[in-house]
Protein backbone atom coordinates (compact mmCIF):
# COMPACT_ATOMS: atom_id res chain seq x y z
CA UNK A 1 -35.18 -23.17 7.47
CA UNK A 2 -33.38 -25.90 7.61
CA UNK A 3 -35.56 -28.10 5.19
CA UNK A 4 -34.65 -25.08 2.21
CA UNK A 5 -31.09 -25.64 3.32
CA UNK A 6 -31.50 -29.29 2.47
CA UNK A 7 -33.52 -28.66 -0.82
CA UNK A 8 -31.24 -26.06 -2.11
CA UNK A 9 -28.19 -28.33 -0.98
CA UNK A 10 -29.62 -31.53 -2.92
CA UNK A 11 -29.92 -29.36 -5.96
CA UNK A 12 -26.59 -28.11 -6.34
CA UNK A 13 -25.17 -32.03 -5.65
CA UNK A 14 -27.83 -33.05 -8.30
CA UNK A 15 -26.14 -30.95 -10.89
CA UNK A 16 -22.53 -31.26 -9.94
CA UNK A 17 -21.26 -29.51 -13.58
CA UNK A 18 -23.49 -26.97 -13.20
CA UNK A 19 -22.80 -26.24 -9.65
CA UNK A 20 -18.58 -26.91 -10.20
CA UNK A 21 -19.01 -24.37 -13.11
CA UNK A 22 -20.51 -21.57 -10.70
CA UNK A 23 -18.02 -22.60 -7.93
CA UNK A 24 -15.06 -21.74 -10.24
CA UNK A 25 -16.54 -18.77 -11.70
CA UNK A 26 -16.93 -17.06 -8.37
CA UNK A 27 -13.75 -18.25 -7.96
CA UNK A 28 -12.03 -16.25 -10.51
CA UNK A 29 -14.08 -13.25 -10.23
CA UNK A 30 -13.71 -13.43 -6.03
CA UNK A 31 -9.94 -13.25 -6.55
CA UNK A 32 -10.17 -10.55 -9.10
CA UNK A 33 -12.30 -8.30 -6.77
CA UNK A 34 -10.40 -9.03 -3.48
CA UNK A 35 -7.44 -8.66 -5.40
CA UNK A 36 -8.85 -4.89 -6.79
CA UNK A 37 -9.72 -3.92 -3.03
CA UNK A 38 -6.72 -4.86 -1.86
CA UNK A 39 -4.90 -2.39 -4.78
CA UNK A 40 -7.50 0.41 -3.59
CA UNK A 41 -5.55 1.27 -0.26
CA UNK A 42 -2.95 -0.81 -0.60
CA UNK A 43 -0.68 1.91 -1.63
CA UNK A 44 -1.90 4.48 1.14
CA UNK A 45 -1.47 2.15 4.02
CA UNK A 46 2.19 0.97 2.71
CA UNK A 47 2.87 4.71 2.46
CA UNK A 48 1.62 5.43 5.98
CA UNK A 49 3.55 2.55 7.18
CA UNK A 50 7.39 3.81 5.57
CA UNK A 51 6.50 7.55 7.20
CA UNK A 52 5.30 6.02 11.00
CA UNK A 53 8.39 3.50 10.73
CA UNK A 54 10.57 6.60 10.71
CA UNK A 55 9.11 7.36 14.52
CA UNK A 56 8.47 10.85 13.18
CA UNK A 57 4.43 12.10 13.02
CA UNK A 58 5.54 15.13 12.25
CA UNK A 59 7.26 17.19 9.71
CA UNK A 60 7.83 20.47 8.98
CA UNK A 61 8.71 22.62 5.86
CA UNK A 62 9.96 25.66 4.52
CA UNK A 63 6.39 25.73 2.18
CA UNK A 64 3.76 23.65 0.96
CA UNK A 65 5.67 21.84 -1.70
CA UNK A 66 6.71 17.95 -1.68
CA UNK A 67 9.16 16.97 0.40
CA UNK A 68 12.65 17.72 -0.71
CA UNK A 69 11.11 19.91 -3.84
CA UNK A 70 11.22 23.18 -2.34
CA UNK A 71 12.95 26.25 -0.29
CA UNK A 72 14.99 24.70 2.47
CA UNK A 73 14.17 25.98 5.89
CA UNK A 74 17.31 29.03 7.23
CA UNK A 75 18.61 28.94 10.93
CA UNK A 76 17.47 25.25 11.22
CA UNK A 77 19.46 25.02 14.59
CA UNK A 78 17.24 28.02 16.33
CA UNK A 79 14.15 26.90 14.68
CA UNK A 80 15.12 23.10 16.08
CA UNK A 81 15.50 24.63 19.20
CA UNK A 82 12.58 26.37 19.37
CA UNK A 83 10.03 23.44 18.41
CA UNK A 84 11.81 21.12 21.19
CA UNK A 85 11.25 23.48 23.87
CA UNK A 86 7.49 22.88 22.99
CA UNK A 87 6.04 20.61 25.97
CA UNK A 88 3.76 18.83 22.96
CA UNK A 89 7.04 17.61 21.77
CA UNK A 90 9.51 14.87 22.05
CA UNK A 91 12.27 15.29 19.31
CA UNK A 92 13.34 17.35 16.54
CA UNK A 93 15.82 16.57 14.29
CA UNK A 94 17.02 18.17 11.09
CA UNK A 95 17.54 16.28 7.90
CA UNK A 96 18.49 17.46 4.69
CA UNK A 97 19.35 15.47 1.30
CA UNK A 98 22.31 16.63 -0.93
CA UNK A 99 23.91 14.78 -3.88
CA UNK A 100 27.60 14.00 -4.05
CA UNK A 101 29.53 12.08 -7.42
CA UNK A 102 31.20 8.86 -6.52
CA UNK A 103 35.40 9.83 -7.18
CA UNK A 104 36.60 6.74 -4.96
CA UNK A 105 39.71 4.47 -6.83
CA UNK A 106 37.08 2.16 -5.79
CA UNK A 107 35.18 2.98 -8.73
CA UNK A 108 38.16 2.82 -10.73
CA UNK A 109 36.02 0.54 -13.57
CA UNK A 110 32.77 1.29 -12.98
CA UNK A 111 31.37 4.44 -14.40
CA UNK A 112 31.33 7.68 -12.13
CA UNK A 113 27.96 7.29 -10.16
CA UNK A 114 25.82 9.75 -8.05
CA UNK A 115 24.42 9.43 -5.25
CA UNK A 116 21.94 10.68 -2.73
CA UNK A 117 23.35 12.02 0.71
CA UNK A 118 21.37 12.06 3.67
CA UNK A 119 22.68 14.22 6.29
CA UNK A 120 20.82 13.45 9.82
CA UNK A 121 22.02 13.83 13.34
CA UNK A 122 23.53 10.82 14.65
CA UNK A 123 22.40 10.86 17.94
CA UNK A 124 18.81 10.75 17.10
CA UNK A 125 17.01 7.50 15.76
CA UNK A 126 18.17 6.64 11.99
CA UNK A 127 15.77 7.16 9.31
CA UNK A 128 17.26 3.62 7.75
CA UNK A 129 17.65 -0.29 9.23
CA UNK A 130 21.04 -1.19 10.03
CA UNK A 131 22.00 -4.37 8.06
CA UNK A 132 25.44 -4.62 8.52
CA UNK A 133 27.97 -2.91 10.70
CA UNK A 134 28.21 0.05 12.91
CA UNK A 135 25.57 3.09 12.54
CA UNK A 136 26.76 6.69 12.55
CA UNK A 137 26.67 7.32 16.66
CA UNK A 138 30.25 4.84 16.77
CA UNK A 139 32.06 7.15 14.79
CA UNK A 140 34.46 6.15 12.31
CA UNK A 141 38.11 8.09 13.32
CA UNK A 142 39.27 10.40 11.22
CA UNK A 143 37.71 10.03 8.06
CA UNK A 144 33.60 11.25 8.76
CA UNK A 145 31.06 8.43 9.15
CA UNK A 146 29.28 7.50 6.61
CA UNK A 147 26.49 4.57 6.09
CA UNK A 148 25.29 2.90 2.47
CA UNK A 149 22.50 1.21 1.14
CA UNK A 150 22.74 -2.41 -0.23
CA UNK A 151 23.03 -1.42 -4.04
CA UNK A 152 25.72 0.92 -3.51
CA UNK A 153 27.89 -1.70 -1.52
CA UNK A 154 27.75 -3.82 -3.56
CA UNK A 155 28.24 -1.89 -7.10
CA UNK A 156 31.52 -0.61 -5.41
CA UNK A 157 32.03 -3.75 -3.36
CA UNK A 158 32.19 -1.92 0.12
CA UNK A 159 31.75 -3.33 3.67
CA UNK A 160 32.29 -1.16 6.83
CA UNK A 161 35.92 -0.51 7.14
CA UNK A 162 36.06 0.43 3.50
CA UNK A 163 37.03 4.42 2.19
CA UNK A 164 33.99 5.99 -0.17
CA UNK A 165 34.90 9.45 -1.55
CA UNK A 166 32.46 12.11 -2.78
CA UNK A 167 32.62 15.12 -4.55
CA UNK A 168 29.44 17.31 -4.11
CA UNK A 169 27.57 18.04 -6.84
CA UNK A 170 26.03 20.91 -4.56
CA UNK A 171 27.83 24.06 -5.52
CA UNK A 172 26.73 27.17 -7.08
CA UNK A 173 26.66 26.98 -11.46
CA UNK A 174 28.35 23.15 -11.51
CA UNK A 175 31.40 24.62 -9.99
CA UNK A 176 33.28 21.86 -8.40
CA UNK A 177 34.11 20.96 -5.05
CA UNK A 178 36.84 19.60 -3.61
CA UNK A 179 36.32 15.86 -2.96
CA UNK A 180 35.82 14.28 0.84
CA UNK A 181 36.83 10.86 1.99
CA UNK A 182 34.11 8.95 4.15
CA UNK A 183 34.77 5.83 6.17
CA UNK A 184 31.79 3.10 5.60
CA UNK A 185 30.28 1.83 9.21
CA UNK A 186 27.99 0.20 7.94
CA UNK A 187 25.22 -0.78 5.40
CA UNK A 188 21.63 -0.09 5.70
CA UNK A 189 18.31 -0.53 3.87
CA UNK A 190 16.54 2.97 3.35
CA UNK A 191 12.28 2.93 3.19
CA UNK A 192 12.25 5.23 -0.05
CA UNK A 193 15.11 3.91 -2.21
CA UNK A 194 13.82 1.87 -5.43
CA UNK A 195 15.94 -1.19 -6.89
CA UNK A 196 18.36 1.32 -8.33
CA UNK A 197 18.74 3.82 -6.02
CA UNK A 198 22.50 4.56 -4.57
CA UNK A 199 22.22 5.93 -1.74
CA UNK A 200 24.31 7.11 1.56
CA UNK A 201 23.67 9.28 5.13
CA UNK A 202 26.51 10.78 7.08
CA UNK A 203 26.73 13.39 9.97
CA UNK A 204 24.78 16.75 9.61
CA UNK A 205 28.03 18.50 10.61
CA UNK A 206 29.82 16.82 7.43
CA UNK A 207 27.19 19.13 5.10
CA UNK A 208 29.86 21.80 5.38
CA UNK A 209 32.59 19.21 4.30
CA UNK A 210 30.65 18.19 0.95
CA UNK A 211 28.99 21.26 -0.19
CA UNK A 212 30.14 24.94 0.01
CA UNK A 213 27.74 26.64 2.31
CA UNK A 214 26.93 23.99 4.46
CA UNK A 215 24.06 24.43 7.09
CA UNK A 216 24.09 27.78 6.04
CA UNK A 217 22.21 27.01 3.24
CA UNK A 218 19.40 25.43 5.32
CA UNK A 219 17.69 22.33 6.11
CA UNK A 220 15.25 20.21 4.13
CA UNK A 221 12.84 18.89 6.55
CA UNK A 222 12.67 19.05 10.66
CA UNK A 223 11.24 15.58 11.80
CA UNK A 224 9.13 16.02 14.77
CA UNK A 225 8.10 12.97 17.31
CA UNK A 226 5.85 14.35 19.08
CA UNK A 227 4.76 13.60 23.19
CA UNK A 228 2.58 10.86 23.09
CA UNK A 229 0.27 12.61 25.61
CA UNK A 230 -0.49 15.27 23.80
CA UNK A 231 -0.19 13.80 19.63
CA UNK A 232 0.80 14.57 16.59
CA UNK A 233 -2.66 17.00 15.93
CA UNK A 234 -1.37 19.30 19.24
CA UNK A 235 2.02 19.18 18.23
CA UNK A 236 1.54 20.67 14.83
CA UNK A 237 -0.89 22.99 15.61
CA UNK A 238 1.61 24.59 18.80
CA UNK A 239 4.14 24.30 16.20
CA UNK A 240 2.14 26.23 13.35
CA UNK A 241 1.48 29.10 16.11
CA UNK A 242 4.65 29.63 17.07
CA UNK A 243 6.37 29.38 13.44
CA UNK A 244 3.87 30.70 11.05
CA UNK A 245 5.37 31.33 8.22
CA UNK A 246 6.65 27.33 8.40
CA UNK A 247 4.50 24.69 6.69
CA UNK A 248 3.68 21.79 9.25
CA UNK A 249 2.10 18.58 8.10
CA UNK A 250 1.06 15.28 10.05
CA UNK A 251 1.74 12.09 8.66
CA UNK A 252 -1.93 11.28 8.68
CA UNK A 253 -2.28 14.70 6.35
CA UNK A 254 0.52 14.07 4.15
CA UNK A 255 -1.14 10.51 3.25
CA UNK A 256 -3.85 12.42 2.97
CA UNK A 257 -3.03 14.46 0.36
CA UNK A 258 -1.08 11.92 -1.28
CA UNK A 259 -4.08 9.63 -1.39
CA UNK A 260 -6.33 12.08 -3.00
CA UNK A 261 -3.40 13.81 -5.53
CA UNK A 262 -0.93 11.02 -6.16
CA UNK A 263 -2.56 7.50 -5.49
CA UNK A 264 -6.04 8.49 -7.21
CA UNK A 265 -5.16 6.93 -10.33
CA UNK A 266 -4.35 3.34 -8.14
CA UNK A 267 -7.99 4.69 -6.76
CA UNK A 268 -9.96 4.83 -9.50
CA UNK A 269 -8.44 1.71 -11.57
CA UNK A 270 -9.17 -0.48 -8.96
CA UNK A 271 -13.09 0.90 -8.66
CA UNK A 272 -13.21 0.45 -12.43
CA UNK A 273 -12.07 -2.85 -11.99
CA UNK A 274 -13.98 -3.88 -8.99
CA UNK A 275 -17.08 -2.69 -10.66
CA UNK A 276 -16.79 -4.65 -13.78
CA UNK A 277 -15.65 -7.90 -12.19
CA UNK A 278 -18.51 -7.68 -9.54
CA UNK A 279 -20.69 -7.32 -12.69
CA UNK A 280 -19.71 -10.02 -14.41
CA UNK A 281 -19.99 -12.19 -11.63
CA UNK A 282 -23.51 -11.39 -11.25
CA UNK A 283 -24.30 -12.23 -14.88
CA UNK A 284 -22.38 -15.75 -14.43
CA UNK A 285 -24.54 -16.38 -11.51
CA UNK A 286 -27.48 -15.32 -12.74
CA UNK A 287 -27.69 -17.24 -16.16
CA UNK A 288 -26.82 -20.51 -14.19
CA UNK A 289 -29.63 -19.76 -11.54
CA UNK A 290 -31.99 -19.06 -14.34
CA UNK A 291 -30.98 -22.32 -16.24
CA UNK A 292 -31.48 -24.05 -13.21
CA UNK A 293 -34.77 -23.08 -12.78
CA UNK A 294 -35.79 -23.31 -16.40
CA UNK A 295 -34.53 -27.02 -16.30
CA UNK A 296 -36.82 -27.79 -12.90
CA UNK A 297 -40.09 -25.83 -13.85
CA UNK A 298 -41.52 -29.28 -13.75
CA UNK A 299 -40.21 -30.20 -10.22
CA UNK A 300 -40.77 -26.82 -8.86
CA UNK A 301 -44.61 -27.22 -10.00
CA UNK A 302 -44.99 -30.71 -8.55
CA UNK A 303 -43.39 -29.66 -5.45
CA UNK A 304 -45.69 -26.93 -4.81
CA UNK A 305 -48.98 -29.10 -5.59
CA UNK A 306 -48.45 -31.14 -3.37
CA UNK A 307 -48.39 -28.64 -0.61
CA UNK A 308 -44.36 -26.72 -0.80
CA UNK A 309 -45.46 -23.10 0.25
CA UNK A 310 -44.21 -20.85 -2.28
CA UNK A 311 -42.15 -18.98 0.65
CA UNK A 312 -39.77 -21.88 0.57
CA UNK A 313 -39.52 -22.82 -3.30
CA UNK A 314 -38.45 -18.86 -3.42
CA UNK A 315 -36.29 -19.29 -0.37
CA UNK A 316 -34.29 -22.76 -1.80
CA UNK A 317 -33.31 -20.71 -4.81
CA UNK A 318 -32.10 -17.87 -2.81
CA UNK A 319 -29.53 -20.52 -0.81
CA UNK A 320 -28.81 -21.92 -3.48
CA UNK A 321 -27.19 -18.59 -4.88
CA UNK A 322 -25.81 -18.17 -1.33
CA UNK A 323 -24.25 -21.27 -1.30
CA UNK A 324 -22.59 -21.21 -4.84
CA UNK A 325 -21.58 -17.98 -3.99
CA UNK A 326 -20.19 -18.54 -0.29
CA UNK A 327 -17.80 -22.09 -1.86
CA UNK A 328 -16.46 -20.01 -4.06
CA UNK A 329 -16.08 -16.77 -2.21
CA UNK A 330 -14.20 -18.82 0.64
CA UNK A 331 -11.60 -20.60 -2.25
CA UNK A 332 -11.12 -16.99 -3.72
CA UNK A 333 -9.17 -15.64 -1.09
CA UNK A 334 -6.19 -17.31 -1.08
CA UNK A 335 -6.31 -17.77 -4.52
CA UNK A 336 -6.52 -13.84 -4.60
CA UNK A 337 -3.74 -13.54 -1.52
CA UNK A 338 -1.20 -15.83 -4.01
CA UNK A 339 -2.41 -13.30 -7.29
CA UNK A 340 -1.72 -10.98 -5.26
CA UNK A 341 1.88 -11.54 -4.48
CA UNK A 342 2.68 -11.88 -8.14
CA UNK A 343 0.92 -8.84 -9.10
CA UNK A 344 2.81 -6.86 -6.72
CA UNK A 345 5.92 -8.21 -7.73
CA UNK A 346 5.08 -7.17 -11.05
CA UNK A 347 4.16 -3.46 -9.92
CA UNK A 348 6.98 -2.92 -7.64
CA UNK A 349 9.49 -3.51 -10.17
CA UNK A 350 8.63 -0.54 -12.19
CA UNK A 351 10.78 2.28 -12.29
CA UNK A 352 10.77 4.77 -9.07
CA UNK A 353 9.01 2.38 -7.49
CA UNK A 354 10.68 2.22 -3.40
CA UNK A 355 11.21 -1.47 -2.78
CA UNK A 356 9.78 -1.36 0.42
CA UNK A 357 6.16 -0.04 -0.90
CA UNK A 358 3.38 -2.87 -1.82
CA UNK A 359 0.36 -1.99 -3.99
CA UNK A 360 -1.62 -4.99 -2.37
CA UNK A 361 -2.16 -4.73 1.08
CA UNK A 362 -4.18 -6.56 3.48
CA UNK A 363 -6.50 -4.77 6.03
CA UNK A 364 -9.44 -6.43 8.36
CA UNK A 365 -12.06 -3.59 6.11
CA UNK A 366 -11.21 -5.35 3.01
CA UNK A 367 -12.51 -8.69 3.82
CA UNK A 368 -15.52 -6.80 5.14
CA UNK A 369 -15.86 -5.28 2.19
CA UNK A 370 -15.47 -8.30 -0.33
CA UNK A 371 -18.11 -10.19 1.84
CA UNK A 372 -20.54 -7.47 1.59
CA UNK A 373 -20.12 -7.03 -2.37
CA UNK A 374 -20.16 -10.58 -3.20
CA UNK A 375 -23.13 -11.37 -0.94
CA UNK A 376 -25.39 -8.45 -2.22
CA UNK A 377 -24.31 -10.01 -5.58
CA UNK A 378 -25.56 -13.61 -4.53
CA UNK A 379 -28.85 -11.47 -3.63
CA UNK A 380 -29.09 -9.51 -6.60
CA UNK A 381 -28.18 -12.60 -8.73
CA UNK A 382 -31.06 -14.58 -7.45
CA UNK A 383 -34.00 -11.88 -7.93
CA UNK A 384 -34.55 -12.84 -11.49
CA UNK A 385 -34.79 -16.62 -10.81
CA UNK A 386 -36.81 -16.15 -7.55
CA UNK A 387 -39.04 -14.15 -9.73
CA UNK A 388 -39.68 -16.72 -12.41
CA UNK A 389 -40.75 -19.42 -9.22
CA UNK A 390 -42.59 -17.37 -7.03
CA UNK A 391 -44.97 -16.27 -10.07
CA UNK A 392 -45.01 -19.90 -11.62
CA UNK A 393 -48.59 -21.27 -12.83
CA UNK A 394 -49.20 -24.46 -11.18
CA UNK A 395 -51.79 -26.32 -13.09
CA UNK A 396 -50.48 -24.93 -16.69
CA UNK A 397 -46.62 -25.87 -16.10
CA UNK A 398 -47.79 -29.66 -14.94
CA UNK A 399 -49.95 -29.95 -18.07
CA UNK A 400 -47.30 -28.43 -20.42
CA UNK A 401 -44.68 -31.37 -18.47
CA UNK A 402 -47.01 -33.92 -19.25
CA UNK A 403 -48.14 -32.75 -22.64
CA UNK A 404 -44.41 -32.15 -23.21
């Protein structure tokens, strides 16, 4: 064995172009392909990172829609407190999303903005990372708490001491609400918001103060940690029997269903992609195998008479496929992990995109997956060349050499 790794290695250094050539070509199509697994789950495990960085595993809805989309749950404060009795869970805690014009002098010459209110219980563990300040548990005197995201301090120039006041934009036919006056505690990043979003979370109590109805009109969403005994798979299902007509998802089912309904286009571009990269690459390889060979017929004859067992001619030009294949396999992954980046700076800035989701992430399967692909390619590339030596003629290829 290791007398074909020495033959194939002296005839890659013989031919340093051709070699270099093949080096750089797996190169660039290793770094396309890693790069086009990467995009395949990418989204799905960012996803399943925002949701589990909540602390929540489960959630439960009115109905089957999307989150925030449809009927709000009624009596959210008995239905709370019925789930939390449940010895399969933790924590329950109502949240519900309103949206509220910006009327603060503040504002006085910026445009009137809206904004998204997220109305949470204080007491339970934020939704959002505390950047700056106070969160909603300290209180804030008598003006209601209120926390803000980064864009939306600093369009209006707020820090936590500031005065932020909303008007809902909640009430029944456009009618309009008296305004409310919120003291900022502090400034926060939230997991969902895109580069544009203006967004805010107070009390649940201060629902009532911003929009007419209040609780009354329901809850969104009841996030559910559940015991870590039992998980998230008992916990919804006790949940389900004791709340039928509720609709109660895991976090592993919601990225479920968003993987197969929402991220399938991400899915199938990057299979697409993969596929005709990983072709490609096994064309470049195989036309410089072939040339190779075609250039050495001579050598490979005159090797063989004189005793070379046609196992090992066959075996040198599989290694040397490996070993083209293997340099530039091992340079194309941090040249992918750098494309990478750029790409998904490129992606992320689209519109609606949340800044904390990334199209291209890294997972231990991937690599598997990339070695498997381009090694079956080194295989498959050297079949046609492996053919052409292993049914060489001998005596006709030395008297064509020497003829020649």
């Amino acid at each position: 064995m290791l007398r074909v790794l020495r033959l194939a290695w002296l005839t890659s250094v013989r031919q340093p172009g051709r070699t270099s050539i093949g080096v750089l070509g797996v190169v660039a199509v290793g770094a396309l392909l890693f790069d086009m697994l990467l995009l395949s789950r990418g989204l799905v495990l960012s996803f399943r990172d925002l949701l589990d960085r909540a602390g929540f595993d489960v959630r439960v809805l009115a109905t089957d829609a999307a989150p925030f989309t449809g009927p709000r749950i009624v009596e959210a404060d008995a239905v709370a407190a019925a789930i939390a009795a449940l010895p399969q869970v933790e924590a329950v805690v109502p949240v519900s999303i309103r949206e509220a014009d910006i009327v603060s002098e503040t504002a006085a010459s910026q445009p009137p903005g809206r904004v998204q209110f997220i109305a949470a219980d204080p007491q339970a563990r934020p939704m959002w990372t505390l950047v700056d300040g106070r969160d909603l548990s300290a209180g804030a005197g008598a003006n209601p708490p209120l926390v803000v995201n980064r864009t939306v301090a600093d369009r209006l120039s707020l820090s936590p001491g500031s005065t932020l006041t909303l008007r809902g934009a909640c009430g029944p036919d456009g009618s309009v609400l008296p305004p409310v006056a919120f003291a900022i505690v502090g400034v926060a990043g939230f997991p969902f918001d895109d580069a544009a979003a203006q967004t805010v979370a107070g009390r649940l109590s201060d629902i009532g103060r911003l929009c007419e109805g209040g609780m009354e009109l329901g809850v969104d969403m009841l996030l559910v940690r559940s015991n870590q005994r039992e998980g998230a798979g008992r916990a919804a299902a006790a949940i389900q029997a004791l709340l039928p007509p509720l609709h109660v998802v895991t976090n592993e089912e919601l990225v479920e269903r968003f993987s197969r309904v929402q991220f399938s286009y991400f899915r199938q571009i990057s299979f697409v992609l993969a596929t005709v990269t990983l072709f490609f690459g096994f064309l470049l390889i195989t036309v410089l195998l072939t040339a190779s060979v075609n250039q050495r017929l001579g050598e490979i004859a005159a090797l063989r008479a004189v005793g070379l067992s046609r196992t090992r001619v066959v075996a040198g030009v599989l290694c040397e496929s490996v070993m083209m294949v293997g340099a530039g396999a091992i340079l194309a992954v941090p040249v992918g992990l750098v494309l990478s980046v750029w790409l998904d700076d490129i992606l992320r800035a689209l519109p609606g995109i949340p800044s904390d989701v990334h199209f291209f992430v890294f997972e231990g399967r991937t690599l598997v997956a990339y070695t498997w692909l381009l090694g079956a390619a080194s295989v498959g590339a050297a079949l046609y060349p492996m053919r052409i030596v292993a049914t060489l003629p001998i005596a006709a290829t030395l008297r064509r050499e020497v003829v020649g």
